[in-house]
C-alpha atoms as a PDB file:
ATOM      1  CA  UNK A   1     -47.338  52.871  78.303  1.00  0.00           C
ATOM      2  CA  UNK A   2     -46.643  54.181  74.529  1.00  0.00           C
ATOM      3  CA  UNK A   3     -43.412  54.994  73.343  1.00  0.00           C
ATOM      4  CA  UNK A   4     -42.878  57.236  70.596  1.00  0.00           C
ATOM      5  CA  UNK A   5     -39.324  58.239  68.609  1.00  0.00           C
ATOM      6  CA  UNK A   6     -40.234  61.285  66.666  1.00  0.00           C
ATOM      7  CA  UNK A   7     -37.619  63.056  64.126  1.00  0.00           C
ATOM      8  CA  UNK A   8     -38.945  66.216  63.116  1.00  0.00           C
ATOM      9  CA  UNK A   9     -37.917  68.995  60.929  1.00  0.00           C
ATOM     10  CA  UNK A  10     -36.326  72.273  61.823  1.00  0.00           C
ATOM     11  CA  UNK A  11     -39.872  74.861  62.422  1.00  0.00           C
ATOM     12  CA  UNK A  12     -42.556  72.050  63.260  1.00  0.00           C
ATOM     13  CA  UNK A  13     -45.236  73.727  65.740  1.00  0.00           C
ATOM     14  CA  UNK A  14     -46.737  71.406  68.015  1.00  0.00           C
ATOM     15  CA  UNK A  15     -50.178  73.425  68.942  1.00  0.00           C
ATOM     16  CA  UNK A  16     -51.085  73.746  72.244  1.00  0.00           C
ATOM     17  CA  UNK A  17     -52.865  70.735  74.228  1.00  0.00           C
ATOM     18  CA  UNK A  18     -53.110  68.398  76.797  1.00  0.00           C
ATOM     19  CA  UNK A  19     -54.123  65.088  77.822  1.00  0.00           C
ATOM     20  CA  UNK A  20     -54.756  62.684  80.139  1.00  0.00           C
ATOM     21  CA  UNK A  21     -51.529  60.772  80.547  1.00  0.00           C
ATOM     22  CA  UNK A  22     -48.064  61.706  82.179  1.00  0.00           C
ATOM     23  CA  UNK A  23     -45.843  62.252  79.243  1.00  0.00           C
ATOM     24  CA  UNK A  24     -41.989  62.106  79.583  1.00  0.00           C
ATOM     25  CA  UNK A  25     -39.365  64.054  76.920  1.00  0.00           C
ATOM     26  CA  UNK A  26     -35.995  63.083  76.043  1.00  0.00           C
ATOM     27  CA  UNK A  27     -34.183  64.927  73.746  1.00  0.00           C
ATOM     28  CA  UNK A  28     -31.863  62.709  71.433  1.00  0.00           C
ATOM     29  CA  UNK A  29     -30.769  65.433  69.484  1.00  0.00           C
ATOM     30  CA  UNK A  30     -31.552  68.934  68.055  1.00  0.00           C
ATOM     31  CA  UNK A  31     -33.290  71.399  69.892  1.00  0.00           C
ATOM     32  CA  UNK A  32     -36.871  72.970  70.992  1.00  0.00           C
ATOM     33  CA  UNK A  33     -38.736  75.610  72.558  1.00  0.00           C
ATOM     34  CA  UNK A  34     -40.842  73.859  75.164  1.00  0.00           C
ATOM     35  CA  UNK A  35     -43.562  75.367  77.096  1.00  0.00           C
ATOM     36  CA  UNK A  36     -45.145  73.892  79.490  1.00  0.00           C
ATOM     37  CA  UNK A  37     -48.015  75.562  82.229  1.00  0.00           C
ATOM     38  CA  UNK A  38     -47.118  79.036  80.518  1.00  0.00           C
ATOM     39  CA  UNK A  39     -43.526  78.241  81.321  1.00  0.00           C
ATOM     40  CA  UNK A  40     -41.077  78.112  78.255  1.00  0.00           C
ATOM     41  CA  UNK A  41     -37.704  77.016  77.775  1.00  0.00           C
ATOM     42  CA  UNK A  42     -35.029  75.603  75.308  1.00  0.00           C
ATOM     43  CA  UNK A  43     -34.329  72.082  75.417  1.00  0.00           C
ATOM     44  CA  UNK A  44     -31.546  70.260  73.945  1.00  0.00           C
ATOM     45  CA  UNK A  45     -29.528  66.770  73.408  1.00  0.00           C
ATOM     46  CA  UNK A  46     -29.927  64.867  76.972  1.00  0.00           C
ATOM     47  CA  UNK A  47     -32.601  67.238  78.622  1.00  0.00           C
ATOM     48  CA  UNK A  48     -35.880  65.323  79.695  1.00  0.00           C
ATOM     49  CA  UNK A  49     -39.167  67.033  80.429  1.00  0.00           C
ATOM     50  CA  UNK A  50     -41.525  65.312  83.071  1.00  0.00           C
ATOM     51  CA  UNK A  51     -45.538  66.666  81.770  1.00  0.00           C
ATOM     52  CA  UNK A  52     -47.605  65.971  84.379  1.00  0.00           C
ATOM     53  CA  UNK A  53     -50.945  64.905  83.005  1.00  0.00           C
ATOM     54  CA  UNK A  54     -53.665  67.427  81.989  1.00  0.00           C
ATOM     55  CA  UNK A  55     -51.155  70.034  82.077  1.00  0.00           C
ATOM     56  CA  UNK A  56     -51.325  72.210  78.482  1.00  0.00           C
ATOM     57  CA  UNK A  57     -47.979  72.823  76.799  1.00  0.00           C
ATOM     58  CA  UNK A  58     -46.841  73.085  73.629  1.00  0.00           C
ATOM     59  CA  UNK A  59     -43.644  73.030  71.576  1.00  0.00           C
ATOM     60  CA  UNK A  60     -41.491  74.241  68.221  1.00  0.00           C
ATOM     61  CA  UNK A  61     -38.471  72.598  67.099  1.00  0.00           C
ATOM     62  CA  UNK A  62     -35.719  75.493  66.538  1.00  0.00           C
ATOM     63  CA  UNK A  63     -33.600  72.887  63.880  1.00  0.00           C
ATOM     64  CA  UNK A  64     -33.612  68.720  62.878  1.00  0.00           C
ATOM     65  CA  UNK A  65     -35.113  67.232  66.163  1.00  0.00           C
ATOM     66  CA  UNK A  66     -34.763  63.906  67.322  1.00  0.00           C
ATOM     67  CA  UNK A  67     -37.027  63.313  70.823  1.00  0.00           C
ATOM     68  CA  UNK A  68     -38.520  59.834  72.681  1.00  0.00           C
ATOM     69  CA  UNK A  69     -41.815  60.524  74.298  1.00  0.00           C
ATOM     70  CA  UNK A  70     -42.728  57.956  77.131  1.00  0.00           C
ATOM     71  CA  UNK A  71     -46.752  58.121  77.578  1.00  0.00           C
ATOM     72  CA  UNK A  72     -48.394  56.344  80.929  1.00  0.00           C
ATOM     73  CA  UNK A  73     -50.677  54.738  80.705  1.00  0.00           C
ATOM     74  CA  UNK A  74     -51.393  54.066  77.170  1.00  0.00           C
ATOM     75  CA  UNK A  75     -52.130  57.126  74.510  1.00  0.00           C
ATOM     76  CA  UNK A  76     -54.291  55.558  72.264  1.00  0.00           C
ATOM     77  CA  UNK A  77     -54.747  58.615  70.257  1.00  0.00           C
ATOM     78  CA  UNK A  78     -50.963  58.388  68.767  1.00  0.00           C
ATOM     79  CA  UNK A  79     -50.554  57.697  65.669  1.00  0.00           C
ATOM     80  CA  UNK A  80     -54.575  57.524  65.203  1.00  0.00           C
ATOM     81  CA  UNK A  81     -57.211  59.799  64.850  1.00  0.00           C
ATOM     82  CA  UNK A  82     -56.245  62.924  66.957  1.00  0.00           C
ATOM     83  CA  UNK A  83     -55.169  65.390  64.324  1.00  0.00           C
ATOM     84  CA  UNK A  84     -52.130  67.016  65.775  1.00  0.00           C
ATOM     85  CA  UNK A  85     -50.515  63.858  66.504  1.00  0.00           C
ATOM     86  CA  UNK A  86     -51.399  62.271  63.643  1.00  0.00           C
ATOM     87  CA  UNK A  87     -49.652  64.806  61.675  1.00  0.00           C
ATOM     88  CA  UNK A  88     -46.705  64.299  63.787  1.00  0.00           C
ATOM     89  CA  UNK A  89     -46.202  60.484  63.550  1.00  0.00           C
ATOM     90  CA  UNK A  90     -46.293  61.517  59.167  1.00  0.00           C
ATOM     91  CA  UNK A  91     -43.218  63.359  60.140  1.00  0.00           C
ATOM     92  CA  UNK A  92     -41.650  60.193  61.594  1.00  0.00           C
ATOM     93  CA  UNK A  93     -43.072  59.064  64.156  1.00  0.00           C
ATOM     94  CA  UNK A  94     -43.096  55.549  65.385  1.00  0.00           C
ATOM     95  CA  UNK A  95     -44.812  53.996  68.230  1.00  0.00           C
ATOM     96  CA  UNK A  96     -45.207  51.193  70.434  1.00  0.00           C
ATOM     97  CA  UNK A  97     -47.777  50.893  72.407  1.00  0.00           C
ATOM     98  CA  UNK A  98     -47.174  48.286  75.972  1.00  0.00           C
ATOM     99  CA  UNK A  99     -50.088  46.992  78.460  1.00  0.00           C
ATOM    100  CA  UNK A 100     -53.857  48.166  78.552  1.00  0.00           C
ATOM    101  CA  UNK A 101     -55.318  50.732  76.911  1.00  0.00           C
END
């Protein structure tokens, strides 16, 4: 799995995507519009989001957000070369990456 605690300014758009691994959302603190399958929604301090895998959805935080993703199995891509995320974790991200990739 890959753990990632992201704190992210007030207006950051997180395009569009999707990818192979289940991804889990827990709002620390702050707030963001969330869509997810053409579904939207505001989420806020204690809400978590279960994103089934290969399942689009995309995000925009609507002030200071602090979130932990949870990532099964392993997202390699964080923190690397995939350009969306990459430009996230230079926002504050930081990872840890546990088990097989």
């Amino acid at each position: 799995m890959t753990i990632v605690t992201w704190d992210l300014p007030a207006g950051t758009d997180i395009p569009l995507h999707e990818h192979a691994q289940e991804q889990i959302l827990r709002v620390v603190s702050g707030a963001l519009q969330l869509t997810v399958a053409a579904q939207s929604r505001r989420v806020g301090p204690g809400d978590t989001v279960v994103i089934p895998p290969r399942v689009p959805h995309e995000a925009r935080t609507l002030e200071r957000t602090r979130l932990i993703d949870v990532f099964h199995p392993v997202r390699t891509e964080v923190g690397g070369s995939h350009a969306g995320l990459a430009a996230r974790t230079a926002l504050g991200g930081v990872h840890l990456a546990v088990g097989p990739a």
